[in-house]
Protein backbone atom coordinates (compact mmCIF):
# COMPACT_ATOMS: atom_id res chain seq x y z
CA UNK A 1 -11.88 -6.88 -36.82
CA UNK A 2 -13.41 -10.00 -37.70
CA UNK A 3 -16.94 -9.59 -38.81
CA UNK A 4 -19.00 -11.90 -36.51
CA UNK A 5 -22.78 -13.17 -36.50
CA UNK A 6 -24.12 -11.87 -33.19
CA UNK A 7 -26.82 -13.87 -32.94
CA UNK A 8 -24.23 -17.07 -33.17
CA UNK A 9 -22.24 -15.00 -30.26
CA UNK A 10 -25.43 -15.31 -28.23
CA UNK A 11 -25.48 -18.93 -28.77
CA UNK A 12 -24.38 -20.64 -25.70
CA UNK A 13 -23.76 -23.99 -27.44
CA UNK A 14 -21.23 -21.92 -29.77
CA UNK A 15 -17.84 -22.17 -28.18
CA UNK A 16 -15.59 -18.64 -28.84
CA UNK A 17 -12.95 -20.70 -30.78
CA UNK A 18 -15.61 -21.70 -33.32
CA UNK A 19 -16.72 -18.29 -33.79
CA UNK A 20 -13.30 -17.20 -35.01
CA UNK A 21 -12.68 -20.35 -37.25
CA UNK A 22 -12.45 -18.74 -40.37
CA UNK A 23 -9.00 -16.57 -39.52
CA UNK A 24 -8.35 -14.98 -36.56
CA UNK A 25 -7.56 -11.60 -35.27
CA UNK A 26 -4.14 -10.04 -33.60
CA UNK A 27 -4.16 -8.80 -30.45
CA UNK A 28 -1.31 -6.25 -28.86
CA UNK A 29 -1.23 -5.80 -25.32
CA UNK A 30 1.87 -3.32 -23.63
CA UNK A 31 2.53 -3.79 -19.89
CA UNK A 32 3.58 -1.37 -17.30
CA UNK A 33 3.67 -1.35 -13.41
CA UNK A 34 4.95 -4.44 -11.82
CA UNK A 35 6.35 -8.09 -12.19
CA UNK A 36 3.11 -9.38 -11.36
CA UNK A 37 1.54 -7.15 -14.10
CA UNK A 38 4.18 -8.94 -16.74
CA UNK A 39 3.07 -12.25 -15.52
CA UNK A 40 -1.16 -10.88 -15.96
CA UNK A 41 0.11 -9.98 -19.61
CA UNK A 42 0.59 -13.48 -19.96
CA UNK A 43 -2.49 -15.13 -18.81
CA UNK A 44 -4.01 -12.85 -20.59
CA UNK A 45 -2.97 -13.46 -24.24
CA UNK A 46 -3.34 -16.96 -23.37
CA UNK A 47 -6.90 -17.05 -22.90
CA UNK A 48 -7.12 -14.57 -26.07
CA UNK A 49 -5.09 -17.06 -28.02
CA UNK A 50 -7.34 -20.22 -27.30
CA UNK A 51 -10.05 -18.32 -28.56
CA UNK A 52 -9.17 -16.54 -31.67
CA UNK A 53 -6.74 -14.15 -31.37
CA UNK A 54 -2.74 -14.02 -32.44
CA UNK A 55 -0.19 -12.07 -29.82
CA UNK A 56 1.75 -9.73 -32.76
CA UNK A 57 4.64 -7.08 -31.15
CA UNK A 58 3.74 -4.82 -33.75
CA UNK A 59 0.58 -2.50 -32.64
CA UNK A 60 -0.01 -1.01 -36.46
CA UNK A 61 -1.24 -4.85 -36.82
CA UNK A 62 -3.37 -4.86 -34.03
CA UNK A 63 -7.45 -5.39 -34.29
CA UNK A 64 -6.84 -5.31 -30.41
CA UNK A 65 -5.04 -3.23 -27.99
CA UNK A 66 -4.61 -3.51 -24.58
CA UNK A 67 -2.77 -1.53 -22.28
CA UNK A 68 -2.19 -3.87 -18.61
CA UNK A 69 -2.03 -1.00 -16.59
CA UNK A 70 -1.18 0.19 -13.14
CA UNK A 71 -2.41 2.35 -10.44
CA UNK A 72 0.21 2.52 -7.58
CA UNK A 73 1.99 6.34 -8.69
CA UNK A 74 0.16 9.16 -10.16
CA UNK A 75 3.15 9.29 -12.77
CA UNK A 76 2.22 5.66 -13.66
CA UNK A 77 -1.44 6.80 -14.96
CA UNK A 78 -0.20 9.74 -16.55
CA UNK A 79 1.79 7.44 -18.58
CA UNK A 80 -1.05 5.37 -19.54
CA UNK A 81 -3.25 8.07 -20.51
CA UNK A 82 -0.47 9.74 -22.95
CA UNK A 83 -0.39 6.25 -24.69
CA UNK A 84 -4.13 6.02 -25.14
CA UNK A 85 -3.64 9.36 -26.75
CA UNK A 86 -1.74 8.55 -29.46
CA UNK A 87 -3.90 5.43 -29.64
CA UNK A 88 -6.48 7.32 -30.39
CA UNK A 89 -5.25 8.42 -33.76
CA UNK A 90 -5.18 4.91 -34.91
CA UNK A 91 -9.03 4.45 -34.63
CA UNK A 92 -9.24 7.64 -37.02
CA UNK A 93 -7.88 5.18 -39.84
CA UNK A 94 -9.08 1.35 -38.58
CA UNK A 95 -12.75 2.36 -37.18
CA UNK A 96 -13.03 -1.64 -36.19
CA UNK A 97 -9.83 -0.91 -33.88
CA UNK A 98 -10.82 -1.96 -30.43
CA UNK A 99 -8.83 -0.31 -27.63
CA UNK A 100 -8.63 -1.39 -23.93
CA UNK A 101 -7.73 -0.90 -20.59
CA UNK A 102 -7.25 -3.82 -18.19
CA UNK A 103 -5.51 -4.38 -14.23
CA UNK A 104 -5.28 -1.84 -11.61
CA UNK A 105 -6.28 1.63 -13.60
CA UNK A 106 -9.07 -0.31 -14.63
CA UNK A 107 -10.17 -1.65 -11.30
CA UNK A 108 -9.57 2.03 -9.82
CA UNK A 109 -11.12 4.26 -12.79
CA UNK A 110 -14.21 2.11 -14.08
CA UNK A 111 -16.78 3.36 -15.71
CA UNK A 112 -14.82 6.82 -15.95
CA UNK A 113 -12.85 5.07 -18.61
CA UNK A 114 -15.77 4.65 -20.82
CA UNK A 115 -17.91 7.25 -20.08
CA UNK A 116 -15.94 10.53 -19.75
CA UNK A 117 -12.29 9.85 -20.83
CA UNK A 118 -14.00 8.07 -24.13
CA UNK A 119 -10.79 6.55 -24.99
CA UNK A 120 -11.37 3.53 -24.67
CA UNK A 121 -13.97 0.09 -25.78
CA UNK A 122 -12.91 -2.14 -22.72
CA UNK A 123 -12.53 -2.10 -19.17
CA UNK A 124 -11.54 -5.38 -17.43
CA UNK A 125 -9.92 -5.68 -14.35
CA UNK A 126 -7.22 -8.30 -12.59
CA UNK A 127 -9.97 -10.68 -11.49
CA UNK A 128 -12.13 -10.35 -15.33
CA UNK A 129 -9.34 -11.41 -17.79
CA UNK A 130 -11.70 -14.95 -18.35
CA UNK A 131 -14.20 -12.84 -19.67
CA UNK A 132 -11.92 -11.18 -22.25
CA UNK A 133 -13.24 -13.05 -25.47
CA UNK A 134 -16.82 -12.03 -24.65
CA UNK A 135 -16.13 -8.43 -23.77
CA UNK A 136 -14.72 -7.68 -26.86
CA UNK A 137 -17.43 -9.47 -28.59
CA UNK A 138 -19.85 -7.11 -26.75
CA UNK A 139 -17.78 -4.10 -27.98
CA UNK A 140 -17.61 -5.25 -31.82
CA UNK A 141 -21.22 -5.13 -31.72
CA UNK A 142 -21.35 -1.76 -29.70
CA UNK A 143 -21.99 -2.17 -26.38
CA UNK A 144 -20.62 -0.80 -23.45
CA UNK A 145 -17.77 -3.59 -22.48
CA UNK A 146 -16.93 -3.94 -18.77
CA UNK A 147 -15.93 -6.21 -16.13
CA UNK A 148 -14.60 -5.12 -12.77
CA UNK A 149 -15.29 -7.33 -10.18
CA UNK A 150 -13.15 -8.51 -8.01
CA UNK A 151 -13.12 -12.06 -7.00
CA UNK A 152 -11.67 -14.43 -3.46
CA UNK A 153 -11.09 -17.09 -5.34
CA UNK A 154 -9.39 -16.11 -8.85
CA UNK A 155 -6.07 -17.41 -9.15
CA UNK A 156 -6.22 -18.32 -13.24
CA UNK A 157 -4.19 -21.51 -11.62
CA UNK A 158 -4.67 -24.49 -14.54
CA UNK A 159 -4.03 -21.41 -17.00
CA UNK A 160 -0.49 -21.96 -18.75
CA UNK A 161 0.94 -18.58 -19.91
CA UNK A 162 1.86 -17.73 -23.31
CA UNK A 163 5.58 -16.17 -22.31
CA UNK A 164 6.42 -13.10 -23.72
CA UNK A 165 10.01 -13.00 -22.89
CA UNK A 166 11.53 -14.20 -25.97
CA UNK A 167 14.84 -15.14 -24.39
CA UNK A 168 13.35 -18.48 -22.93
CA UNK A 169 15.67 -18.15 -19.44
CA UNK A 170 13.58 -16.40 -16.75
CA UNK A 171 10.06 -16.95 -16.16
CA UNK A 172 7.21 -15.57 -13.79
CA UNK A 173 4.85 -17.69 -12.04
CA UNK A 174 2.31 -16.01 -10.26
CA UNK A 175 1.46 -18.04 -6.78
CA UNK A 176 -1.25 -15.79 -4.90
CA UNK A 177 -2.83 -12.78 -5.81
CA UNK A 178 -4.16 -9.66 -3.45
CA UNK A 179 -2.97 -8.05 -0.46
CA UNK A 180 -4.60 -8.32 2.85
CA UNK A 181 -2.11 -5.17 4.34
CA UNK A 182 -4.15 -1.87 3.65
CA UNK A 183 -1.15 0.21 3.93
CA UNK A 184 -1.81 3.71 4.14
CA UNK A 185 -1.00 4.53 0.62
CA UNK A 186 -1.58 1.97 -1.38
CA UNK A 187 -4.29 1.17 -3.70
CA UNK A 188 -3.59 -1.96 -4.30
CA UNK A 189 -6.04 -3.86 -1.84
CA UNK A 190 -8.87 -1.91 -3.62
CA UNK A 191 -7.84 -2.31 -7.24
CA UNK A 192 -6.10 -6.67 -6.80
CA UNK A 193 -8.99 -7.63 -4.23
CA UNK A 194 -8.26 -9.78 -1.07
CA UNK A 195 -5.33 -12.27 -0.58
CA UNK A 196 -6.01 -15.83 -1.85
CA UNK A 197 -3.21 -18.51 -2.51
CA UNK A 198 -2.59 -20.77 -5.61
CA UNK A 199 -2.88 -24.62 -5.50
CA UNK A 200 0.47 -25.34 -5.05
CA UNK A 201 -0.12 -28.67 -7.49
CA UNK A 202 -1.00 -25.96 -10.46
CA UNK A 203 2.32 -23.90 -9.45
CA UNK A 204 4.61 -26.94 -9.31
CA UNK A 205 3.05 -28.52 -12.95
CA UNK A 206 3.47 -24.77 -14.64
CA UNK A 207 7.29 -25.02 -13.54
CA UNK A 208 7.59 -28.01 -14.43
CA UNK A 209 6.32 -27.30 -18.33
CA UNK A 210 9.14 -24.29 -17.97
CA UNK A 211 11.49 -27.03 -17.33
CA UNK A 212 10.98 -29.26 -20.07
CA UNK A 213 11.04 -25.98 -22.34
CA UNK A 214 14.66 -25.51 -21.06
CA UNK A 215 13.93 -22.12 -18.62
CA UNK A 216 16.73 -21.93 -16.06
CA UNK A 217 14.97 -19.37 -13.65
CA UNK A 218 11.99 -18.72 -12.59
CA UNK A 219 10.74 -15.80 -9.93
CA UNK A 220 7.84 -17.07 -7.56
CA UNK A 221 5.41 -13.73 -7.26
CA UNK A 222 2.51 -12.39 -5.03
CA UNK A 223 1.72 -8.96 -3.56
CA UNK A 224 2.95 -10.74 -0.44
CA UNK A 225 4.53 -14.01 -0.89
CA UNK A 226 5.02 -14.63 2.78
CA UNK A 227 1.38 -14.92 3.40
CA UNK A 228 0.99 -17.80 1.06
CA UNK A 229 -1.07 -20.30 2.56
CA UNK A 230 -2.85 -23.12 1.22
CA UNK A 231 -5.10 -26.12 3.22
CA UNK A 232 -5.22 -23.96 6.49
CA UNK A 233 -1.41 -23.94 6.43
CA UNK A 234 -0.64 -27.35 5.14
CA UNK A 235 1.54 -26.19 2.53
CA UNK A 236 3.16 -22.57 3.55
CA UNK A 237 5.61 -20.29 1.54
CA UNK A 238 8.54 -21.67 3.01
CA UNK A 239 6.90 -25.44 2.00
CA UNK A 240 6.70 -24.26 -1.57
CA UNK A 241 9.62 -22.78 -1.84
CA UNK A 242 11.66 -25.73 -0.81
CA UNK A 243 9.37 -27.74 -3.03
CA UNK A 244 9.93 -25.55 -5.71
CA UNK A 245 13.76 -26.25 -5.17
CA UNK A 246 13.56 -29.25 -5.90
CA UNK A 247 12.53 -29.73 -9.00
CA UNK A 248 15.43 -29.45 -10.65
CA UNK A 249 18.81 -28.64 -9.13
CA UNK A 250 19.75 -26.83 -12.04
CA UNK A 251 16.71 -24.43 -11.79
CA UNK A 252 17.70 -20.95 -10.17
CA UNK A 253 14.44 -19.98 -7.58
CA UNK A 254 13.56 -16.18 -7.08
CA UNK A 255 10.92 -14.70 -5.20
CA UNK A 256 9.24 -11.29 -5.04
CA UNK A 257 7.92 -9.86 -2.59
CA UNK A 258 8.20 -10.05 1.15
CA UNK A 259 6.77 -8.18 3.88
CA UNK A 260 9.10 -7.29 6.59
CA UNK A 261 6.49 -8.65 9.36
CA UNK A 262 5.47 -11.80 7.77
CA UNK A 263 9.20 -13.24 6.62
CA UNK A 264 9.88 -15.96 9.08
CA UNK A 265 13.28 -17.56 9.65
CA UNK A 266 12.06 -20.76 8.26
CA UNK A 267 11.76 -19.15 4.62
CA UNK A 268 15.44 -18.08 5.63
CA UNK A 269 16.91 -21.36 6.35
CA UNK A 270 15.21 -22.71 3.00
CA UNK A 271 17.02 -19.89 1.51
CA UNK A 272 20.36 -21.04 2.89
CA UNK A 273 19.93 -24.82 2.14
CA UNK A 274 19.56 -25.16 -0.75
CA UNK A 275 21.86 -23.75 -3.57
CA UNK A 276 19.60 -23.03 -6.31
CA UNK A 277 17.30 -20.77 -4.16
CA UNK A 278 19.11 -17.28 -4.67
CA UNK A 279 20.57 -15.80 -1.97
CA UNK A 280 18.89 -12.23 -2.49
CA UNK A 281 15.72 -10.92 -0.87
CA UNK A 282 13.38 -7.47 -1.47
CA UNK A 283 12.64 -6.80 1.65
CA UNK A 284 10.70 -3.08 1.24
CA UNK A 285 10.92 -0.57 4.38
CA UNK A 286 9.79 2.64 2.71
CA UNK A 287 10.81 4.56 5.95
CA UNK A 288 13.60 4.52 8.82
CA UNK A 289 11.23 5.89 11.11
CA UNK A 290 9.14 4.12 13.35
CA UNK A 291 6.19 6.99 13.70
CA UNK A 292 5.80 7.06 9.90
CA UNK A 293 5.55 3.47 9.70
CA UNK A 294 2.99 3.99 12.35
CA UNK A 295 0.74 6.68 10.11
CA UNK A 296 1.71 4.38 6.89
CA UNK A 297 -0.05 1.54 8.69
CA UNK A 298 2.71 -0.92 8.02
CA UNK A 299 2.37 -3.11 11.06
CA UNK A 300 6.23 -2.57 12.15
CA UNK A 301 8.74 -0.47 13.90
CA UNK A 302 11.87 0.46 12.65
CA UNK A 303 13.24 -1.91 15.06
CA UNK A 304 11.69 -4.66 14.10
CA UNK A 305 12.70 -4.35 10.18
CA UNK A 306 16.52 -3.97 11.84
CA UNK A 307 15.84 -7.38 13.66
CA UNK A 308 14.83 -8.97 9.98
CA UNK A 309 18.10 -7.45 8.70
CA UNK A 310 20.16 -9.13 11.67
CA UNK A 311 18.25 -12.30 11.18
CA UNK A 312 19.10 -12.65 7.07
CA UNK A 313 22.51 -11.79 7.77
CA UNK A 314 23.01 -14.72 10.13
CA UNK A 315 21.19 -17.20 8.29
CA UNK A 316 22.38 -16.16 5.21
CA UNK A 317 25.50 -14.81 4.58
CA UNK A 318 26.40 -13.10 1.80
CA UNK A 319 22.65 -12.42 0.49
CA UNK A 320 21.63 -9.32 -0.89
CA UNK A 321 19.18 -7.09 0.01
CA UNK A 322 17.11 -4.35 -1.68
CA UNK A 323 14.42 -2.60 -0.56
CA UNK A 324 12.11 0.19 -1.29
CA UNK A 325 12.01 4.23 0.17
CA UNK A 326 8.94 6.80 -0.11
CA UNK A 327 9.83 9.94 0.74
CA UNK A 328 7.81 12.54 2.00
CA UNK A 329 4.79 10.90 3.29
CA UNK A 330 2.54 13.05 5.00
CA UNK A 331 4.03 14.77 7.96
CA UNK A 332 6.91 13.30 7.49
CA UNK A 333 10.10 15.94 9.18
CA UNK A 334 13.38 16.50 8.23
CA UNK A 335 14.39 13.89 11.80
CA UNK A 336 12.45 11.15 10.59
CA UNK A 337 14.34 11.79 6.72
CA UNK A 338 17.06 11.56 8.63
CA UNK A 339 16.33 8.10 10.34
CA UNK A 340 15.61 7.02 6.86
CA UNK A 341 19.06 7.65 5.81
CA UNK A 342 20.75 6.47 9.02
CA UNK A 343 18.93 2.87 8.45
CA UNK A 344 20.15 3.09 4.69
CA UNK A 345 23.16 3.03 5.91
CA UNK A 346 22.96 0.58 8.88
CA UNK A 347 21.64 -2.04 6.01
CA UNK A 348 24.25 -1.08 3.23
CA UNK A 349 21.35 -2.10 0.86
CA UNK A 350 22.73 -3.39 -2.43
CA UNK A 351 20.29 -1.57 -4.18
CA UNK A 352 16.68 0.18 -3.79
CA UNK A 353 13.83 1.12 -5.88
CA UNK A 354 13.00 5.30 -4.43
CA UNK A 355 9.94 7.19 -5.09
CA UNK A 356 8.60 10.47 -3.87
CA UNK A 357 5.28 10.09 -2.13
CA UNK A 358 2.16 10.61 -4.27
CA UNK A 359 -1.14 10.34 -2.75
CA UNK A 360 -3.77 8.16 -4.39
CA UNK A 361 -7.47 8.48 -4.10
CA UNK A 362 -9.50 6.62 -1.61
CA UNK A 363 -6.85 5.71 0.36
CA UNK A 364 -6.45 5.76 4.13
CA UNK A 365 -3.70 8.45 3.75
CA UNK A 366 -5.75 9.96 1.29
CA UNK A 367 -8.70 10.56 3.41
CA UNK A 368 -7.29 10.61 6.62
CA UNK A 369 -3.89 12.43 6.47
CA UNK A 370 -2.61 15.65 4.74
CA UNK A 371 -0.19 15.66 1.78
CA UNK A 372 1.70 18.35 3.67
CA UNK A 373 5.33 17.83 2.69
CA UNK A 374 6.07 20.36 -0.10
CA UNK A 375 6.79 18.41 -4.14
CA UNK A 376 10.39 20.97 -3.96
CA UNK A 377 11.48 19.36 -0.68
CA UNK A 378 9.94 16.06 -1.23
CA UNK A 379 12.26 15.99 -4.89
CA UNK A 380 15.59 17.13 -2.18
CA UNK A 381 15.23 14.31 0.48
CA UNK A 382 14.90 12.14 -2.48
CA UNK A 383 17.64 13.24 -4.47
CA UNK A 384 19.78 12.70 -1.14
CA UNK A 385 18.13 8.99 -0.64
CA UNK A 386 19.46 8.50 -4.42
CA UNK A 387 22.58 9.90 -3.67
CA UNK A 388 22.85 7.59 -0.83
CA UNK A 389 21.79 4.65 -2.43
CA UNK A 390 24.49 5.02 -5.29
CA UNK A 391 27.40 5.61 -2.83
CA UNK A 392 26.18 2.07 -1.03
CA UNK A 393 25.42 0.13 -4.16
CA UNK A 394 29.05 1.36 -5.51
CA UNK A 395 30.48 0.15 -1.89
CA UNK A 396 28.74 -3.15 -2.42
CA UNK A 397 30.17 -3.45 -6.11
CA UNK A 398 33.06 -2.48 -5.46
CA UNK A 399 32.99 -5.93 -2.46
CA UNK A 400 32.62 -8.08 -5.29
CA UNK A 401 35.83 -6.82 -7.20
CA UNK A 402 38.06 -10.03 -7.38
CA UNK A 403 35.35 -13.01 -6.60
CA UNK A 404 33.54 -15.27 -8.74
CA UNK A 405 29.75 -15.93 -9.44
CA UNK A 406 27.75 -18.03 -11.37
CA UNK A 407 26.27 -16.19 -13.94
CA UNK A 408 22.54 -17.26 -15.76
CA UNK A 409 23.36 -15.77 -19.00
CA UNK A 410 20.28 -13.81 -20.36
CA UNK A 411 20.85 -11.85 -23.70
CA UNK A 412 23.46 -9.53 -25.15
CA UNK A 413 24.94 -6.44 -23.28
CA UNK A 414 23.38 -3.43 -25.63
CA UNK A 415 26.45 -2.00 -25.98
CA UNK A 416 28.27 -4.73 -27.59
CA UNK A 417 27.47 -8.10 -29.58
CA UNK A 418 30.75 -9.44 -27.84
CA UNK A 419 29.64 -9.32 -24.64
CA UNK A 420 26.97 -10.82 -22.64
CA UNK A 421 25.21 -10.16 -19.96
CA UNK A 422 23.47 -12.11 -17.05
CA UNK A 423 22.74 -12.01 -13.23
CA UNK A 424 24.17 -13.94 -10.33
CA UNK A 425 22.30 -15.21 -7.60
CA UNK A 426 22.58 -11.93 -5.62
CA UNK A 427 20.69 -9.94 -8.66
CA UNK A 428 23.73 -8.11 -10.00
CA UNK A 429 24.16 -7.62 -13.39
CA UNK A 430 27.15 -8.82 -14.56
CA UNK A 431 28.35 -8.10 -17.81
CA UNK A 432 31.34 -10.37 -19.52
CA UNK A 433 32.81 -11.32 -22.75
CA UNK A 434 30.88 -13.10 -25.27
CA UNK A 435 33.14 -16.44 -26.12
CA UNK A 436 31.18 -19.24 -27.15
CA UNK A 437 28.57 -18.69 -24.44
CA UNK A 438 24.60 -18.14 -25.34
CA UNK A 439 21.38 -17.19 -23.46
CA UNK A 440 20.65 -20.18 -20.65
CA UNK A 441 24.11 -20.64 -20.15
CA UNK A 442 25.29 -20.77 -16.77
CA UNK A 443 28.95 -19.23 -16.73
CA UNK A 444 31.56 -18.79 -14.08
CA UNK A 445 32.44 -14.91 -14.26
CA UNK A 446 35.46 -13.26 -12.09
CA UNK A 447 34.74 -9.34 -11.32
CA UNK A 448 37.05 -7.29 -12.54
CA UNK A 449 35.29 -3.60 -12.82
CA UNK A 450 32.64 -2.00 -11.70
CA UNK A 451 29.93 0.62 -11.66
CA UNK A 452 27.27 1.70 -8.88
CA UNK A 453 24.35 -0.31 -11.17
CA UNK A 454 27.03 -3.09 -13.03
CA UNK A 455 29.77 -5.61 -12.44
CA UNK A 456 31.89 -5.89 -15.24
CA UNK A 457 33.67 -9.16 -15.40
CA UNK A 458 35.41 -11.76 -17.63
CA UNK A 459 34.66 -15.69 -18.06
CA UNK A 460 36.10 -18.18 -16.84
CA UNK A 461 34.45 -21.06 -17.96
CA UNK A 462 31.19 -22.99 -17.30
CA UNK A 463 29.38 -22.44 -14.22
CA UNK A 464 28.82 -24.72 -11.59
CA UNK A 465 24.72 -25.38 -12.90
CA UNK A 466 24.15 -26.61 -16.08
């Protein structure tokens, strides 16, 4: 690392950029967990960038590493403390190596990190990433470097992100951060802090810079985008979205992610007016049955979820819709499996992210409920919610066999440098022959093939966006 004058550090009338002036150091940062984590990633090396440091992909040339981490699966930690492992070594030969943790784990684990795990120099959580520079200032000169508190009104809104994503097509914009739900399970209320909405001036201006820079996509996040609300309801989600919209006709509109009891049918009609929104919505259920949504405190009935099913299929015809499944929540019998399955199959879901469940500490389920549902027959009713899943995504594929999308081309297939690959506005993958297209292309494509996770397809010549 940089050697630095702490006594200038200390200085309040030296700004962090002048402490750096003579070169700068390289900071590394890997993400895992969520979109919203991605789009963290990004703020983050931003404010590391105006202040001394240079984002390199290549961690052997790292004076900093950070590992954005997250807390919402056991497996997910486990993951994260393997990598800080092997991290580990690297200190052996660069002592000045500074290693942290920052985002959920680091909201959840704390001092812990520091203390007894000793893997680690920093600890900064979702609502701290402002106070990066002077963290690791405090842990060049020794000191124990932390920052966990968790804030109502962080949004890091006039922050632009430095985008990771080298492809220059898709982009994240974060528009409201926290969850206000307390689901059962989840930890995320306790490690993201309460729900507070964007400006919607700051969101519209960050889109609009991704415009000018030629992006063709961008994905609208929040832990609950449906409970977006800024001035008392002056500007809602459904507001921003259309607003969003129209920007630029020629800019595709994602969102992620809704909550079953919060999407209204005005977001819906938005959806179906205008073209560039995409007609696809994640619309998580995590169980067919109505008493586990009950004990998972989700604030729905399995009726209910049906009735936002009926009401996107109306509106919207043709939209896709994922969801997400947790099997084997606490109590959880082999009838109320089987209502999962049965609503699986009422839906036809296009596609769904499935998990077994895995209890977190200092959660409601955690404290309240027992973990009762044995891991061996947990891991069956989710292999059968897999095997489901594939048999309805192949259905849906197999639909598609003969039409024609507009494709947003996004990179090369991995298979092949002659063929290209790219997603139409229901969030298939569609991969095509290369021709003279590129990344940021927009392409007609007709299906020809198909697999339960891919369309296969072949050009036909520009698509109907620019």
């Amino acid at each position: 690392m940089l050697k630095v004058d702490l006594k200038r550090i200390n200085d309040p009338k030296v700004n962090l950029k002048e402490k750096y002036a003579k070169g700068h150091s390289n900071v590394y940062i890997e993400t895992y967990g969520c979109q919203m984590n991605v789009a963290d990633s990004e703020v983050v090396v931003s404010i590391l960038n105006k202040n001394g440091f240079a984002y390199t992909e290549d961690y052997k040339l790292a004076d900093l590493i950070l590992i954005n981490t997250c807390s919402i699966r056991e497996n997910a930690e486990k993951r994260v403390f393997n990598r800080l492992e092997q991290f580990k070594h690297l200190k052996k030969k660069n002592k000045s190596l500074l290693i942290g943790i920052i985002g959920c784990m680091a909201e959840r684990l704390k001092e812990r990190l520091l203390e007894q795990e000793k893997l680690v120099d920093l600890v900064i959580g979702p609502d701290a990433y402002r106070d990066l520079p002077a963290l690791v200032q405090k842990a060049e000169g020794g000191q124990q470097a932390i920052n966990v508190l968790l804030s109502r009104e962080e949004t890091y809104a006039e922050i632009s992100p430095v985008r990771l994503d080298k492809n220059g097509v898709a982009a994240f914009v974060s528009i409201m951060r926290g969850c206000d739900n307390m689901c059962a399970y989840c930890v995320v209320p306790y490690t993201r802090g309460r729900e507070r909405s964007r400006k919607p001036d700051t969101i519209l201006n960050e889109i609009k810079e991704l415009i000018e820079k030629g992006y063709k996509e961008v994905t609208l996040l929040g832990q609950n985008v449906d409970k977006y609300n800024w001035d008392n309801g002056e500007v809602n989600f459904a507001k921003l979205l259309e607003m969003t919209a129209l920007l630029s006709p020629n800019l595709r509109v994602r969102f992620s992610t809704s909550y079953p009891q919060d999407m209204t049918d005005e977001v819906l009609h938005v959806i179906a007016k205008y073209d560039n929104v995409c007609k696809y919505i994640h619309l998580p259920v995590q169980s067919g049955s109505s008493r586990i949504l009950d004990l998972m405190k989700r604030g729905y009935t399995r009726e209910w979820y049906m009735g936002r099913i009926e009401a996107i299929k109306k509106i919207i015809p043709g939209c896709a819709i994922s969801s997400d499944f947790i099997t084997g929540f606490c109590s959880e019998t082999m009838g109320d499996h089987q209502e999962t399955l049965s609503l699986m199959e009422w839906v036809g879901f296009d596609y769904s992210y499935m998990f077994k469940y895995s209890e977190r500490p200092n959660t409601y389920a955690q404290r309240k409920l027992e973990d009762d549902v044995p891991e061996d027959e947990k891991g069956r009713r989710l292999s059968e919610i897999i095997e489901l899943q594939n048999k309805l995504s192949l259905k849906s594929n197999q639909n598609d066999i003969g039409k024609t999308f507009d494709v947003l081309v996004e990179g090369f297939s991995k298979k092949s440098k002659d063929r290209l690959f790219g997603r139409n506005s229901q969030n298939k993958v569609i991969v095509f022959n290369r021709n003279n297209y590129q990344p940021g292309n927009y392409v007609k494509v007709e299906v020809v093939d198909c697999t339960s996770a891919t369309l296969m397809g072949k050009a036909i010549n520009r698509g109907g966006l620019i």
